[in-house]
Protein backbone atom coordinates (compact mmCIF):
# COMPACT_ATOMS: atom_id res chain seq x y z
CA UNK A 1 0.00 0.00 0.00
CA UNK A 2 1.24 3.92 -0.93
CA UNK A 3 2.17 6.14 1.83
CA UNK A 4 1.38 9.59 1.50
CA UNK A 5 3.54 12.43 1.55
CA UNK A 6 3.36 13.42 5.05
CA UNK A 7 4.13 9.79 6.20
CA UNK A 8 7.11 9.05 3.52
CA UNK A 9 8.38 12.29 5.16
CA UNK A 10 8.06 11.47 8.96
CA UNK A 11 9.52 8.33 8.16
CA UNK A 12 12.76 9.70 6.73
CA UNK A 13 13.08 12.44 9.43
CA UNK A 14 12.90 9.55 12.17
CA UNK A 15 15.31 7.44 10.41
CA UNK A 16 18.41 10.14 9.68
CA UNK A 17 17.47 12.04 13.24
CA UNK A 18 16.34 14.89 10.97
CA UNK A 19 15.71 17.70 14.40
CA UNK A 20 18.94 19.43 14.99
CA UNK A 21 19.21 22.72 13.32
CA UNK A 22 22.00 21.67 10.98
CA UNK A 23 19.92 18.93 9.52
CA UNK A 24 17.31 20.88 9.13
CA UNK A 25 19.13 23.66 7.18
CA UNK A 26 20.14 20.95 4.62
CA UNK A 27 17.07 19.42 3.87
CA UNK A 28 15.12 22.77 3.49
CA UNK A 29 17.58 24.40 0.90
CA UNK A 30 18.38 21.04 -0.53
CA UNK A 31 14.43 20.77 -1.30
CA UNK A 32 14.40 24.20 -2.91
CA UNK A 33 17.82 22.85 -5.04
CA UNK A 34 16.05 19.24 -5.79
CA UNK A 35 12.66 21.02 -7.33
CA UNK A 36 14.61 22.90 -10.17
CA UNK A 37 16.46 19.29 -11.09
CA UNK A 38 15.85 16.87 -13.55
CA UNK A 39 15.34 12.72 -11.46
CA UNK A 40 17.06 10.88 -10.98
CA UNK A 41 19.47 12.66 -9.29
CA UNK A 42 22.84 12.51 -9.10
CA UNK A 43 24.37 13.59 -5.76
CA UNK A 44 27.74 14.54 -7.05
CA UNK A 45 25.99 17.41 -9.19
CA UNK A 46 25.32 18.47 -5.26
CA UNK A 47 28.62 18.66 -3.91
CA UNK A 48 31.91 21.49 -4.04
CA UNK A 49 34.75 21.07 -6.47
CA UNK A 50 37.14 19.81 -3.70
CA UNK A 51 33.53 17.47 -2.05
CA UNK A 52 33.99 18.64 1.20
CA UNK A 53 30.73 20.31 1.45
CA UNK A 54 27.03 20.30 -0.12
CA UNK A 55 27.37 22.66 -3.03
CA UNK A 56 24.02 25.63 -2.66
CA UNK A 57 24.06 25.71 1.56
CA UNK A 58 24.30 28.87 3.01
CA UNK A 59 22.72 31.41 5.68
CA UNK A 60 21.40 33.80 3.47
CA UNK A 61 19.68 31.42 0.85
CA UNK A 62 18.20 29.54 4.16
CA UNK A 63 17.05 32.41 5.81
CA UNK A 64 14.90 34.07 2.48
CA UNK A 65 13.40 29.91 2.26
CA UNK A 66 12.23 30.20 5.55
CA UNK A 67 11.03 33.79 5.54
CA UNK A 68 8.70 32.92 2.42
CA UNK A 69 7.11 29.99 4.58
CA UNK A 70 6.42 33.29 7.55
CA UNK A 71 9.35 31.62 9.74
CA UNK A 72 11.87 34.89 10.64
CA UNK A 73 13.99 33.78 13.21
CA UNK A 74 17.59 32.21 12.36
CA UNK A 75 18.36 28.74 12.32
CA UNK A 76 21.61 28.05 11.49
CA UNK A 77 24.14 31.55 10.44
CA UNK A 78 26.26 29.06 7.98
CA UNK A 79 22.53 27.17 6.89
CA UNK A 80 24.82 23.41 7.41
CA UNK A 81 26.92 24.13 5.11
CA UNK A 82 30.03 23.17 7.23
CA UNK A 83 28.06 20.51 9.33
CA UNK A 84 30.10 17.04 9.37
CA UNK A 85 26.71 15.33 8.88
CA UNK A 86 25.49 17.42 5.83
CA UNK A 87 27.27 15.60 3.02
CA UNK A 88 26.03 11.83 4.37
CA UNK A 89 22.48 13.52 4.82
CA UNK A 90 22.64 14.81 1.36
CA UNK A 91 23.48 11.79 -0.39
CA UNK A 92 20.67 9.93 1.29
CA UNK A 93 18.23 12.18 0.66
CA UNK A 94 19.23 12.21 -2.84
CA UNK A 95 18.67 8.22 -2.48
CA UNK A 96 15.44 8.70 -0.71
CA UNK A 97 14.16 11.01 -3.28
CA UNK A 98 14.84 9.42 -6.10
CA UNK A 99 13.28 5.86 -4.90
CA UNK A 100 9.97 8.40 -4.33
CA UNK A 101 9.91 9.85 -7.45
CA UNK A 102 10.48 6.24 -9.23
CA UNK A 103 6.89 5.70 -7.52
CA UNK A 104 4.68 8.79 -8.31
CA UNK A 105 5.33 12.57 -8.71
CA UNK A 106 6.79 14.40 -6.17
CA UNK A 107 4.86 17.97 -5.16
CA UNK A 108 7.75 19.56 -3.85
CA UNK A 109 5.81 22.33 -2.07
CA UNK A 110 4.14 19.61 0.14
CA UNK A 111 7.83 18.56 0.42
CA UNK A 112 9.45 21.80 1.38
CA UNK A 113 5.63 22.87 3.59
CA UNK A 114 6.34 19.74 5.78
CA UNK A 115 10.46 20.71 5.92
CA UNK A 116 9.40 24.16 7.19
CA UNK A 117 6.67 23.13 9.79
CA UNK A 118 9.74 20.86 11.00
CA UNK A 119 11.11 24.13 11.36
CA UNK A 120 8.85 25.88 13.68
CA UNK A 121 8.71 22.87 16.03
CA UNK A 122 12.29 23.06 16.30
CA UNK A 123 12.26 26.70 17.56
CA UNK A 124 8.49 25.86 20.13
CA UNK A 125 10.65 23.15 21.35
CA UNK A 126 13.69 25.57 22.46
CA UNK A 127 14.01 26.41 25.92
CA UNK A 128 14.08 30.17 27.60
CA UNK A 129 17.33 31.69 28.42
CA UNK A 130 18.33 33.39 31.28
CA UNK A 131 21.06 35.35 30.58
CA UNK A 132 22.44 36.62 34.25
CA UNK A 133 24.22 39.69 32.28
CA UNK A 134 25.81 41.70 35.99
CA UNK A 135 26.43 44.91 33.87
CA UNK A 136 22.41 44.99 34.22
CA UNK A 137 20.19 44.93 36.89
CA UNK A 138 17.86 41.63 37.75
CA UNK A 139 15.23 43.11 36.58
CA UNK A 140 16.36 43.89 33.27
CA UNK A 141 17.29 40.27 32.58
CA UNK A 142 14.24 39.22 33.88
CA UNK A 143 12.38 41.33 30.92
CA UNK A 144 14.62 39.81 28.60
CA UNK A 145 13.17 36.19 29.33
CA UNK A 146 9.66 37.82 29.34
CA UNK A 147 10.56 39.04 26.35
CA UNK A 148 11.43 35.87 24.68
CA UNK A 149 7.94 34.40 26.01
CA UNK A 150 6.30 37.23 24.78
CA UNK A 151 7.38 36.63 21.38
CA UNK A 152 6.81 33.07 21.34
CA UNK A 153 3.25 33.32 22.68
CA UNK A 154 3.21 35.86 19.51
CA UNK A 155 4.57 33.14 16.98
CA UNK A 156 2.38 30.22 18.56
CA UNK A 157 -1.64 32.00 18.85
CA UNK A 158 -3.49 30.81 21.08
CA UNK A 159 -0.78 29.75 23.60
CA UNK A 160 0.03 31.33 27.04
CA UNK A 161 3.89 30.88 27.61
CA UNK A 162 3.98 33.98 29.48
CA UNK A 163 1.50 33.25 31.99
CA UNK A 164 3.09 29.85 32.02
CA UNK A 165 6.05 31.40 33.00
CA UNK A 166 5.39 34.17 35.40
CA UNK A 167 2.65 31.26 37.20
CA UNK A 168 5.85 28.78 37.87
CA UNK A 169 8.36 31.79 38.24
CA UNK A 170 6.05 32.56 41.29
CA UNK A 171 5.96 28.87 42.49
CA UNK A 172 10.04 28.80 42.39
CA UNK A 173 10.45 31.58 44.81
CA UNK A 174 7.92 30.27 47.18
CA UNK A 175 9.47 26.77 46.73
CA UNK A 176 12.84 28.68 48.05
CA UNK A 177 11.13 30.82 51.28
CA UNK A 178 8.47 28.45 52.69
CA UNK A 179 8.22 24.72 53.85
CA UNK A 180 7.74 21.81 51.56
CA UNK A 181 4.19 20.79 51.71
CA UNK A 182 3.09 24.31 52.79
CA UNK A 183 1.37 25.38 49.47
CA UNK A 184 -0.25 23.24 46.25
CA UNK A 185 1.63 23.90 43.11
CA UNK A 186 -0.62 23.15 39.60
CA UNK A 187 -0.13 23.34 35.75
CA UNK A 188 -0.68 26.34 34.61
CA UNK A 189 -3.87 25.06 32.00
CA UNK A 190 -5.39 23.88 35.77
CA UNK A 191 -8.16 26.61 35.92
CA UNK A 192 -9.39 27.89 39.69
CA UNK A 193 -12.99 26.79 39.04
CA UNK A 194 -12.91 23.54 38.55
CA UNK A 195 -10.48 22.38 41.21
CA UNK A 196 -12.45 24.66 43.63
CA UNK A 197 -9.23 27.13 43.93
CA UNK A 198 -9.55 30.63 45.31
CA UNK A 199 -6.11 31.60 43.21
CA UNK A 200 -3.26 30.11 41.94
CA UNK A 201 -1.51 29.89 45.49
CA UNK A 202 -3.13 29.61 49.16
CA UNK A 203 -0.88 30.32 51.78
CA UNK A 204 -2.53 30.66 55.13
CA UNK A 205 -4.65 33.61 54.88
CA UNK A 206 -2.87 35.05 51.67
CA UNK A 207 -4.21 34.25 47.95
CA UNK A 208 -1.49 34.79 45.59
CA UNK A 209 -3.41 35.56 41.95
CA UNK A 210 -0.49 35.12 38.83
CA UNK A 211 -1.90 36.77 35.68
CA UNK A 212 -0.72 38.56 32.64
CA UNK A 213 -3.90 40.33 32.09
CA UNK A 214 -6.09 42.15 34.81
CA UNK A 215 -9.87 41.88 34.15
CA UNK A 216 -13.04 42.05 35.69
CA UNK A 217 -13.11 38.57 36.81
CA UNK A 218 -10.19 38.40 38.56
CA UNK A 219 -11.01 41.48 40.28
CA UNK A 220 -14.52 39.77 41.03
CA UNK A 221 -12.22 37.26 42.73
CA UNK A 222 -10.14 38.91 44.83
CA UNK A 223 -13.23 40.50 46.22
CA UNK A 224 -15.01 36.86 46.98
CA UNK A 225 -11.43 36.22 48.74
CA UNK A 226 -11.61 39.65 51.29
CA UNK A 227 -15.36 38.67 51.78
CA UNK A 228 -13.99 35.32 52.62
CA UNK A 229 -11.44 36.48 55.18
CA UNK A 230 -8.66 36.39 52.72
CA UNK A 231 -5.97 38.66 51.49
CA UNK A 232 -5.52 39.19 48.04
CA UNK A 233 -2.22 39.41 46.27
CA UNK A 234 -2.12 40.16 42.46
CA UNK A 235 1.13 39.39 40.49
CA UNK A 236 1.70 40.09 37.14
CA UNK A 237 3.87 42.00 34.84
CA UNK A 238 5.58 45.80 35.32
CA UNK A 239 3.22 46.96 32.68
CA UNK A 240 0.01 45.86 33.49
CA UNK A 241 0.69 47.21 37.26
CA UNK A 242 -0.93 50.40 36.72
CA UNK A 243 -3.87 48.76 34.72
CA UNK A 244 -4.36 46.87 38.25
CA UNK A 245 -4.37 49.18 40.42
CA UNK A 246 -6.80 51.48 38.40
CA UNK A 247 -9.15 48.20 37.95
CA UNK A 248 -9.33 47.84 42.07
CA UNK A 249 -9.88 51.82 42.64
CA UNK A 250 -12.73 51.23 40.26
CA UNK A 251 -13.84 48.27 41.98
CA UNK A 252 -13.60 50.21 45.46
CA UNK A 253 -11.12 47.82 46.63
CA UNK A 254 -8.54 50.77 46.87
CA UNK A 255 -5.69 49.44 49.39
CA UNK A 256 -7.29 45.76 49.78
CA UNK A 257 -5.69 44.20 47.40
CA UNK A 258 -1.86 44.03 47.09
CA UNK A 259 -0.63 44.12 43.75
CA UNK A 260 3.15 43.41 42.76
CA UNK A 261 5.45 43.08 39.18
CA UNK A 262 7.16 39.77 38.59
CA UNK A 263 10.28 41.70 38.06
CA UNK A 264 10.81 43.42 41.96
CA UNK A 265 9.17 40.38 43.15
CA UNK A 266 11.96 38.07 42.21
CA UNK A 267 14.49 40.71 42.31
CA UNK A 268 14.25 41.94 45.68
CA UNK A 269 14.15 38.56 46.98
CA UNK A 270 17.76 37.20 44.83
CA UNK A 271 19.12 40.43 46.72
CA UNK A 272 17.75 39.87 49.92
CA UNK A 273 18.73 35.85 49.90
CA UNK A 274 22.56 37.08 48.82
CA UNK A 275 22.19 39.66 51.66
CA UNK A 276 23.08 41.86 48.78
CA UNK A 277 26.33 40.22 47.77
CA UNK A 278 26.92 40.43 43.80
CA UNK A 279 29.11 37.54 44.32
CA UNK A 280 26.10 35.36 45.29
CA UNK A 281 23.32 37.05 43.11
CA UNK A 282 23.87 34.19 40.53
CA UNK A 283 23.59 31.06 42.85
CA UNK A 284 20.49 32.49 44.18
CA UNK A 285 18.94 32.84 41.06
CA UNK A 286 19.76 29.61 40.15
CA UNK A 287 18.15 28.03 42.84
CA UNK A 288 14.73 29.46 41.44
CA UNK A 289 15.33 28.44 37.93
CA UNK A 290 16.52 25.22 39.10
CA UNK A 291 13.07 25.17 40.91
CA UNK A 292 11.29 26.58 38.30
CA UNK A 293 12.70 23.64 35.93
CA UNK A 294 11.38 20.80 38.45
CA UNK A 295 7.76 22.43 38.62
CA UNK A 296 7.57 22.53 34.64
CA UNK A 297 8.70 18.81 34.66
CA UNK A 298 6.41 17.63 37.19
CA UNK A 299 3.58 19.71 35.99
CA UNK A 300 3.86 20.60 32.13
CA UNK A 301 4.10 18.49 29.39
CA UNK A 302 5.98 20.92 27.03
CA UNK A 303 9.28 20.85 27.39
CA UNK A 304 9.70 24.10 25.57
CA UNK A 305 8.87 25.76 28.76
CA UNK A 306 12.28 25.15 30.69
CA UNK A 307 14.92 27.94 31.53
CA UNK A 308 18.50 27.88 30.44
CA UNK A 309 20.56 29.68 33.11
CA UNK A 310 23.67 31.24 31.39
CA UNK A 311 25.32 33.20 34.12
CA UNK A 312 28.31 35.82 32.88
């Protein structure tokens, strides 16, 4: 029985490990190069005068492939042209092609369409960096990985990396000042409703609410918790602080609800754990993204989600 495109494809990827960047920079332009050529074809017409590399492979003609599929960010500067693997890969995809085309016509935009969605789940699958730059403050490095989530969430509608974030981010620093046991930690997709939650984190008589957008009904909570005996905490990002605050003065809640950024939250706790030691800034913040990492592994399923500490 005939496989179809998609499945011929998948199969090939699995077989040559076809996920790393540098394979993935071969097979995209090398799809572009293939279209334009008359099968079978001949692999040697593929490679440089001296064969050390695959003849066509470069950053620039990668990078204008990609941007006509909607995909702007850069995967590979030299597009595999001096990966070790890219000649092997090349010949058997030259191999692999031709046995296809021997069987039916090749549509070589389905080709290159499944190359570049291989693409973008290469990039949702990379981790966050932290970059612990000391010539800038906490908090500026801090934007810089709400930044990145930002711009995935962006790329990737209808996802909420940056709530995912912030939500956990919250969980690590509590994991580092109170007992084990003391609070419930859930996946961020867990809603409040259904698991009969008053906020994202009860501790004692203090309901921490993590959110990267202030409405109504989150206001509408935070009153249910004061009515309940509670105090409120909001938490979100610097620039929805104001948008807060203005939301509980309209509400009448003026000074019953505490509301603080992500940024000084984390901050002023890495300075106040290094009792305001440079020298120790880094291993502090380690710790939380070394708890944050945990949390998304026992509670997440994408992987994507982790933190890369890179401390300088």
């Amino acid at each position: 029985m005939m496989i179809n495109a998609e499945e011929r494809l998948k199969l090939f990827q699995s077989e040559n490990n076809i996920v790393t960047k540098g394979s993935l920079s071969v097979v995209v332009q090398f799809t572009r190069m293939a279209r334009e050529k008359e099968f079978p074809l001949d692999s040697s017409d593929f490679k440089t005068e001296k064969e050390g590399q695959v003849a066509g492979l470069g950053g620039g003609n990668l990078k204008k492939i990609l941007k006509e599929h909607g995909i702007f960010q850069q995967l590979s500067s030299e597009g595999g042209r001096t990966s070790r693997g890219s000649m092997g890969l090349m010949v058997k995809y030259v191999d692999f092609l031709n046995a296809w085309n021997a069987e039916e016509f090749i549509n070589f935009e389905v080709v290159e369409d499944f190359w570049a969605e291989q693409v973008r789940e290469y990039f949702r699958n990379q981790p966050f960096t932290l970059t612990a730059d000391t010539s800038k403050t906490i908090g500026a490095n801090l934007d810089e990985l709400f930044d990145q989530a930002k711009k995935r969430q962006r790329q990737n509608p209808g996802t909420q990396y940056l709530g995912t974030v912030l939500q956990h981010l919250v969980a690590a620093k509590l994991c580092l000042i109170l007992p084990e046991g003391s609070f419930e930690i859930h996946g961020a997709s867990v809603a409040d409703a259904p698991t009969a939650r008053s906020g994202d984190f009860v501790i004692k008589k203090t309901i921490i609410h993590c959110t990267t957008s202030v409405g109504d009904l989150l206001i509408n909570k935070c009153k249910a918790n004061i009515d309940n005996g509670y105090r409120p905490v909001i938490i979100t990002i610097f620039e929805r602080v104001q948008t807060a605050l203005s939301q509980i003065e309209d509400a009448g809640l003026e000074g019953r609800i505490e509301v603080w950024d992500i940024q000084q939250f984390l901050s002023s706790n890495v300075h106040e754990r290094s009792l305001f030691d440079e020298s120790r800034q880094n291993a502090t913040l380690g710790t939380i993204i070394e708890n944050y990492n945990r949390i998304v592994h026992e509670k997440e399923t994408d992987p994507s989600l982790r933190i890369e500490f890179e401390a300088r």
